[in-house]
Protein backbone atom coordinates (compact mmCIF):
# COMPACT_ATOMS: atom_id res chain seq x y z
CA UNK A 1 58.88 -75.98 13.52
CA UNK A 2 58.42 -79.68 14.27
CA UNK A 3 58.73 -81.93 11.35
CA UNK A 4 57.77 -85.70 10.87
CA UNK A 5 60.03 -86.84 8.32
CA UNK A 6 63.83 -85.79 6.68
CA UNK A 7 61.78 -84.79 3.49
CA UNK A 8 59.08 -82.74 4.78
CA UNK A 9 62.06 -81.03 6.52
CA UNK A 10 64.24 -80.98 3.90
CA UNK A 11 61.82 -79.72 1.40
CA UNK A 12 61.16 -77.07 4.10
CA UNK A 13 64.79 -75.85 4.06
CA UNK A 14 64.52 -76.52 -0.18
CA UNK A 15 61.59 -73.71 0.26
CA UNK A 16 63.19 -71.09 2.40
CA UNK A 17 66.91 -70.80 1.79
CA UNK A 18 68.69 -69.77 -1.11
CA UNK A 19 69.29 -72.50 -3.82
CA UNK A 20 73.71 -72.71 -3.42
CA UNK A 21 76.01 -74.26 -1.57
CA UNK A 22 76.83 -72.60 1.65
CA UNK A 23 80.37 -73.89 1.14
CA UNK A 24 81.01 -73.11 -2.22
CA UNK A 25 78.35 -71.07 -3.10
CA UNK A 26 77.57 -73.31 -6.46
CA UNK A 27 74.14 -73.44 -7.81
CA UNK A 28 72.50 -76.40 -6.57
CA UNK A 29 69.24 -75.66 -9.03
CA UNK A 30 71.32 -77.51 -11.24
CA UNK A 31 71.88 -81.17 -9.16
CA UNK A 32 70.24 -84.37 -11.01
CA UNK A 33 66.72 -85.20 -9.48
CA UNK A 34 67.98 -88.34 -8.58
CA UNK A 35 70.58 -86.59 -6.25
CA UNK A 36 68.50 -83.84 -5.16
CA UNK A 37 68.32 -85.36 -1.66
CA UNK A 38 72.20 -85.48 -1.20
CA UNK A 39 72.53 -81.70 -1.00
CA UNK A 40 70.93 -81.76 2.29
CA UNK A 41 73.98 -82.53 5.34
CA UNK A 42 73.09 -82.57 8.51
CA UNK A 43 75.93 -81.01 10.67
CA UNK A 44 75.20 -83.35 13.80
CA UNK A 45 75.08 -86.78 12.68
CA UNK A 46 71.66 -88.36 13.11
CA UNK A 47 73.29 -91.44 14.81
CA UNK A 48 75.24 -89.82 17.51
CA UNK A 49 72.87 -86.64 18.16
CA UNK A 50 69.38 -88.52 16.87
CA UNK A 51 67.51 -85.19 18.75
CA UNK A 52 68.68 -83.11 15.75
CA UNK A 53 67.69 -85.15 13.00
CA UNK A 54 64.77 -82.96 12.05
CA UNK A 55 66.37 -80.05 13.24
CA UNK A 56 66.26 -77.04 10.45
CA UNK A 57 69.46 -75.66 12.44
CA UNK A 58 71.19 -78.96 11.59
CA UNK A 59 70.94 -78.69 8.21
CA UNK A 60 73.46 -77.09 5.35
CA UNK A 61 72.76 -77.17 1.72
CA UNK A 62 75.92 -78.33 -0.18
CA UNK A 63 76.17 -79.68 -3.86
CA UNK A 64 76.19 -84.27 -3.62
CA UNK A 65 80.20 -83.89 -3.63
CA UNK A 66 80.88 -81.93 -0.68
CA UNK A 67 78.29 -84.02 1.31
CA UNK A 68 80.29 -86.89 0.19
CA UNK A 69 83.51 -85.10 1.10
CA UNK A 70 82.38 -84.49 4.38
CA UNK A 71 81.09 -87.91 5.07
CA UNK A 72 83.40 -90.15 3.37
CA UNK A 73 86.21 -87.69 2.27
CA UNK A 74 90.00 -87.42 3.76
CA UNK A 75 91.31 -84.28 5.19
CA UNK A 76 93.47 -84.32 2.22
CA UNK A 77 90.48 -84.16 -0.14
CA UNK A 78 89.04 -81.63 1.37
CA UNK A 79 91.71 -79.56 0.97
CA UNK A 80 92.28 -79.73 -2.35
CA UNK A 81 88.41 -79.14 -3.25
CA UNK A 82 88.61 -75.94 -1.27
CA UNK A 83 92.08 -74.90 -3.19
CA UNK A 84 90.48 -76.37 -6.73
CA UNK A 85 86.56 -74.24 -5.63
CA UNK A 86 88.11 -71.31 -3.69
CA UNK A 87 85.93 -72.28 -1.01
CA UNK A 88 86.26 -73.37 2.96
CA UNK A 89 84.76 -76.19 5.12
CA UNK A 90 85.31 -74.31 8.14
CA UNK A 91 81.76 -72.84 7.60
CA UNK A 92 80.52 -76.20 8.23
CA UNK A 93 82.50 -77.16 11.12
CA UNK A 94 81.98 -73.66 12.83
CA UNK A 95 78.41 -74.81 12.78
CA UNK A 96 79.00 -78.20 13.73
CA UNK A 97 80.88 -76.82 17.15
CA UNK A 98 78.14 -74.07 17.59
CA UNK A 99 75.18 -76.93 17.76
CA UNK A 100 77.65 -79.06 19.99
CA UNK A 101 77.80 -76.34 22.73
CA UNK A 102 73.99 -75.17 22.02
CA UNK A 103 73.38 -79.54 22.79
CA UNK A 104 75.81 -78.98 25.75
CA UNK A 105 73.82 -76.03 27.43
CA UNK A 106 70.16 -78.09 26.57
């Protein structure tokens, strides 16, 4: 599906997955309308892979603090959120090294 904007393809993703964090598995029904956008992460950076911007495959729904945490966030930090949420960020970078070899064999 080709889409012209992030929202029209975040809304997309909004209408067809499951409302939680595929880290943690938290509700994200929940999140503040004004940081409703923030639990959409796109796995390839738009900067450095700009062909998967609008990519469905490149997006993970996460709650506004694990986006952060994977953006912004130390190893460290991580860490600790996974120990404090009984969760994993390995989800996310198993993706993130899938799409890198899918962009490799493109």
């Amino acid at each position: 599906m080709n889409f012209k904007n992030q929202e029209k393809l975040f809304m997309h993703v909004w209408n067809t997955r499951k409302h939680v964090s595929e880290i943690s598995g938290k509700n994200l029904d929940t999140v503040p309308d004004f940081l409703f956008f923030n639990c959409f992460m796109h796995i390839l950076s738009k900067g450095k892979y700009p062909k998967f911007k609008l990519s469905e495959k490149n997006i993970m729904l996460g709650t506004p603090l694990e986006h952060h945490l994977i953006d912004f966030g130390t190893e460290k930090e991580r860490k600790e959120y996974e120990k404090e949420n009984n969760c994993s960020f390995a989800v996310f970078y198993d993706k993130k090294e899938q799409l890198k070899i899918e962009d490799r064999i493109k």
